[in-house]
C-alpha atoms as a PDB file:
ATOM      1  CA  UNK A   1     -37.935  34.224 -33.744  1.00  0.00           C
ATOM      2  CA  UNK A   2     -34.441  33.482 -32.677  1.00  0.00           C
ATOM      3  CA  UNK A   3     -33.430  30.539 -34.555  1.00  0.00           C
ATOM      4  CA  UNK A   4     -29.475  29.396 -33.116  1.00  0.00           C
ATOM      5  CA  UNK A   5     -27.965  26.471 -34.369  1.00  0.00           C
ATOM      6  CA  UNK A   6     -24.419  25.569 -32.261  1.00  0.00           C
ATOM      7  CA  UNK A   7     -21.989  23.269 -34.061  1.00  0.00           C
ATOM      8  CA  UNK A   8     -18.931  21.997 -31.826  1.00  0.00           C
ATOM      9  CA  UNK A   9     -16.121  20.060 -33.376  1.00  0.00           C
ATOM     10  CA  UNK A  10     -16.882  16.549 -31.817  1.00  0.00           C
ATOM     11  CA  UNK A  11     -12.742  16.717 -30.332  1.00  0.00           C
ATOM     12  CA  UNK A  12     -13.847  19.139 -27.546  1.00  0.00           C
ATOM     13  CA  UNK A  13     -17.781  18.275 -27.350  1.00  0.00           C
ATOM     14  CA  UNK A  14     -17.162  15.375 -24.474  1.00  0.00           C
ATOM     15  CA  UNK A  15     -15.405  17.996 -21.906  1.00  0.00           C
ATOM     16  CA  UNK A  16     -18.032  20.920 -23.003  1.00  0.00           C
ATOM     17  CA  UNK A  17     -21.308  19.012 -23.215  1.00  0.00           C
ATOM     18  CA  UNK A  18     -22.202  19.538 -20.240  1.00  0.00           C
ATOM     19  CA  UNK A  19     -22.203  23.265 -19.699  1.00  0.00           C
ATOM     20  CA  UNK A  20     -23.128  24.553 -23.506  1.00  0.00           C
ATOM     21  CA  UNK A  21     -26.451  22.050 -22.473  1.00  0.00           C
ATOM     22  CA  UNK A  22     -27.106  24.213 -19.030  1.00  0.00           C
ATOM     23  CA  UNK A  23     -25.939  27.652 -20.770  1.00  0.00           C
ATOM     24  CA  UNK A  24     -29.244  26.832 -23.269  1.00  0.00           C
ATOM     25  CA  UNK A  25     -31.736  28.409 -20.766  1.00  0.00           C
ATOM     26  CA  UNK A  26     -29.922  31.836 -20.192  1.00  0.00           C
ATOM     27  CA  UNK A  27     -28.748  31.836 -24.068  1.00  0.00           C
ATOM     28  CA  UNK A  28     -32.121  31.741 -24.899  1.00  0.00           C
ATOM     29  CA  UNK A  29     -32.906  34.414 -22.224  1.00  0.00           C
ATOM     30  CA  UNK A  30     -30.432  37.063 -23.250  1.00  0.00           C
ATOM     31  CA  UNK A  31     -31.363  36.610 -27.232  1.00  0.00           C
ATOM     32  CA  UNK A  32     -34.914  36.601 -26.561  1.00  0.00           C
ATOM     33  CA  UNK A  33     -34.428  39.928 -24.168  1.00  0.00           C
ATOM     34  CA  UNK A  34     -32.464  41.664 -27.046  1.00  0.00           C
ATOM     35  CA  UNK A  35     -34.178  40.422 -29.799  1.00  0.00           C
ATOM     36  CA  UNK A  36     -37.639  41.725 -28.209  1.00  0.00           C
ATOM     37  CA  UNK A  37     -39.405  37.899 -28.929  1.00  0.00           C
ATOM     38  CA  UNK A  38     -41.281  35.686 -26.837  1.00  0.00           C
ATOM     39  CA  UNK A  39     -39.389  32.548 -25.690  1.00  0.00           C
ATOM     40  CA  UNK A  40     -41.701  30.063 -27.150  1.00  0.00           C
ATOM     41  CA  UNK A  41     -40.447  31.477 -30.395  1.00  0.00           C
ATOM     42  CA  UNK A  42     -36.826  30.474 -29.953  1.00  0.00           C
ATOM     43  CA  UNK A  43     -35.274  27.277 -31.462  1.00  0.00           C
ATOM     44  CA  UNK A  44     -32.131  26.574 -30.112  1.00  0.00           C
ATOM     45  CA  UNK A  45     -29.947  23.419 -31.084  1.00  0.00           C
ATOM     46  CA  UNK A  46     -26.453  21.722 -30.882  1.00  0.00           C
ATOM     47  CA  UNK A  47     -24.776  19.765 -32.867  1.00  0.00           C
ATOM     48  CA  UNK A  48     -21.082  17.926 -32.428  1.00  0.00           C
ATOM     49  CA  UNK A  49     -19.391  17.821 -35.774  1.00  0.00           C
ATOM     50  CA  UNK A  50     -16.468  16.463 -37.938  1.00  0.00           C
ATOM     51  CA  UNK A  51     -14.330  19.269 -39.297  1.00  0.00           C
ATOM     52  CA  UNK A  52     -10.974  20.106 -39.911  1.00  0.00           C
ATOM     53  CA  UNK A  53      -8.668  20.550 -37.197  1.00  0.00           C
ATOM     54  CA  UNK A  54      -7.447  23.907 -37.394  1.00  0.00           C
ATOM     55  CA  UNK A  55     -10.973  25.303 -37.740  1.00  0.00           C
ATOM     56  CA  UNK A  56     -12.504  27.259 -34.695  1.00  0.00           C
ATOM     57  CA  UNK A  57     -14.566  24.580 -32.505  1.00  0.00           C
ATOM     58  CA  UNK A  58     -17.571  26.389 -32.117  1.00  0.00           C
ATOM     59  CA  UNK A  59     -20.132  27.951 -34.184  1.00  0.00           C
ATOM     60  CA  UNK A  60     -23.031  29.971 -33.528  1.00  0.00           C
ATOM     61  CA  UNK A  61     -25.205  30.249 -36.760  1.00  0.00           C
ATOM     62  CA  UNK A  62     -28.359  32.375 -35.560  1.00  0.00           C
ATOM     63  CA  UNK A  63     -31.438  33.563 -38.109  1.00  0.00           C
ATOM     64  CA  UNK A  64     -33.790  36.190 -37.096  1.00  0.00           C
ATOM     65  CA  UNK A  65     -36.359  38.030 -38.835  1.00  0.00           C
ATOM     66  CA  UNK A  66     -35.199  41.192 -40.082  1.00  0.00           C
ATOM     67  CA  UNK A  67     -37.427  44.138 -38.496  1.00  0.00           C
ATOM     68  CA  UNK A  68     -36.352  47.867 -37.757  1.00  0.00           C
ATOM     69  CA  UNK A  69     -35.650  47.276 -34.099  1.00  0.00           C
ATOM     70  CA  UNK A  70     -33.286  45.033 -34.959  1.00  0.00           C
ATOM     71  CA  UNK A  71     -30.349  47.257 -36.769  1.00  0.00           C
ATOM     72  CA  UNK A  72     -26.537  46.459 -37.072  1.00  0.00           C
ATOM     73  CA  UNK A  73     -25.897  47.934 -33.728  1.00  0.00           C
ATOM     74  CA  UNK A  74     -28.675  45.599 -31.461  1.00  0.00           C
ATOM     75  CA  UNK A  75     -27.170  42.450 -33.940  1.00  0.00           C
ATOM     76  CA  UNK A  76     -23.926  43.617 -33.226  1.00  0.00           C
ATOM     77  CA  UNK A  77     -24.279  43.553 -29.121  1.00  0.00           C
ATOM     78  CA  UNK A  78     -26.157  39.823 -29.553  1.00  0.00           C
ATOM     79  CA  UNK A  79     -22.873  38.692 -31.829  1.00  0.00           C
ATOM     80  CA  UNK A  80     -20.828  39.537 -28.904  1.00  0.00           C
ATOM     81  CA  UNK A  81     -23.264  38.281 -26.075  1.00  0.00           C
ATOM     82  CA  UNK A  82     -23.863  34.895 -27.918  1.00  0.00           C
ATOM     83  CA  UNK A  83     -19.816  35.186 -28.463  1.00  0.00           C
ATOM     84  CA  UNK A  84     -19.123  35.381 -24.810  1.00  0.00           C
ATOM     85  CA  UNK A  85     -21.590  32.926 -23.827  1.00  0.00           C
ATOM     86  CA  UNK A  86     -20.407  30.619 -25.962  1.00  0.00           C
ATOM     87  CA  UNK A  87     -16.997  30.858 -25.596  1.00  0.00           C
ATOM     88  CA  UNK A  88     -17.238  30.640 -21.692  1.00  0.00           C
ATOM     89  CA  UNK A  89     -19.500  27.232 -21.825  1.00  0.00           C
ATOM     90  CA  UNK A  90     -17.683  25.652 -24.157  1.00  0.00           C
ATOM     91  CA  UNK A  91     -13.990  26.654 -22.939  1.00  0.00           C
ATOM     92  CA  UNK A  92     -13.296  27.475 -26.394  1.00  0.00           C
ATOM     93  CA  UNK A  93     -13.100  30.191 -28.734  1.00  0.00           C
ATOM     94  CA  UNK A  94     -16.697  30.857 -30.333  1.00  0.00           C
ATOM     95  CA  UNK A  95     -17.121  32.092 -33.466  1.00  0.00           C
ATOM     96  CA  UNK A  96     -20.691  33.406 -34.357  1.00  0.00           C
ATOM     97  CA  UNK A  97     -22.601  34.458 -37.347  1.00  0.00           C
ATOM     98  CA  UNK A  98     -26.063  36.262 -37.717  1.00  0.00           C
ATOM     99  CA  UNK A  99     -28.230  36.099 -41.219  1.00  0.00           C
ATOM    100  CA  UNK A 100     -31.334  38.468 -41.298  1.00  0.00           C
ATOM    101  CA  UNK A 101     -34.538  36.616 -42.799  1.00  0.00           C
ATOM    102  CA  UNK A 102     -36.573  39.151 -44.666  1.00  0.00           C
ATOM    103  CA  UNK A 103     -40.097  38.482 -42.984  1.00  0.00           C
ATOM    104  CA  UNK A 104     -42.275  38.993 -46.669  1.00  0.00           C
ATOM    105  CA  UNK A 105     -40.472  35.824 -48.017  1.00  0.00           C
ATOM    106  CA  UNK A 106     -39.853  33.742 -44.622  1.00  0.00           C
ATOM    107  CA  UNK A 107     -42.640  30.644 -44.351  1.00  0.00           C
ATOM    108  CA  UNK A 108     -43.082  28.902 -41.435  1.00  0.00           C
ATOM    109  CA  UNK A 109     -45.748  26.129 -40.226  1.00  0.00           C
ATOM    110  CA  UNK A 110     -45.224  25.453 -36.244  1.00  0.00           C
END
């Protein structure tokens, strides 16, 4: 249950629309491969946002569900997949972030 939410500062989102939009298929791919999930369990979004202008440009934010499979080492390798996928679609420096959901307390109604 990949959940990836991509901001991009709204300066560089005309000239990188495009591509982050097609990289959405194999992004999904790659996290669902590592993260051992089903594709219909993915939620992937972008954003363009307002934000200061010495910030980095884009911004992965992805939740999972925390499970044993899924240690610092496999979160680590999807940081830096996401992080190069990113980065290359966008033409821009990535930054990415992942927050473990601990499945006893995570709710969700689909």
């Amino acid at each position: 249950m990949p959940l990836l939410s991509i901001t991009v500062h709204q300066d560089i989102w005309p000239a990188c629309q495009e591509d982050l939009t097609e990289a959405l298929p194999a992004i999904r791919q790659m996290l669902c491969e590592k993260l051992a999930v089903g594709q219909e369990f993915a939620s992937l979004t972008i954003t363009p946002v307002f934000g200061l202008p010495d910030q980095i440009k884009v911004n992965g934010d992805l939740r999972v569900l925390g499970k044993e499979s899924r240690g610092p080492e496999v979160l680590q390798d999807v940081a830096e997949a996401l992080q190069t996928l990113l980065s290359k679609a966008a033409s821009s420096h990535a930054s990415v972030r992942i927050t473990t959901m601990n499945p006893a307390t995570y709710m969700a109604k689909r």
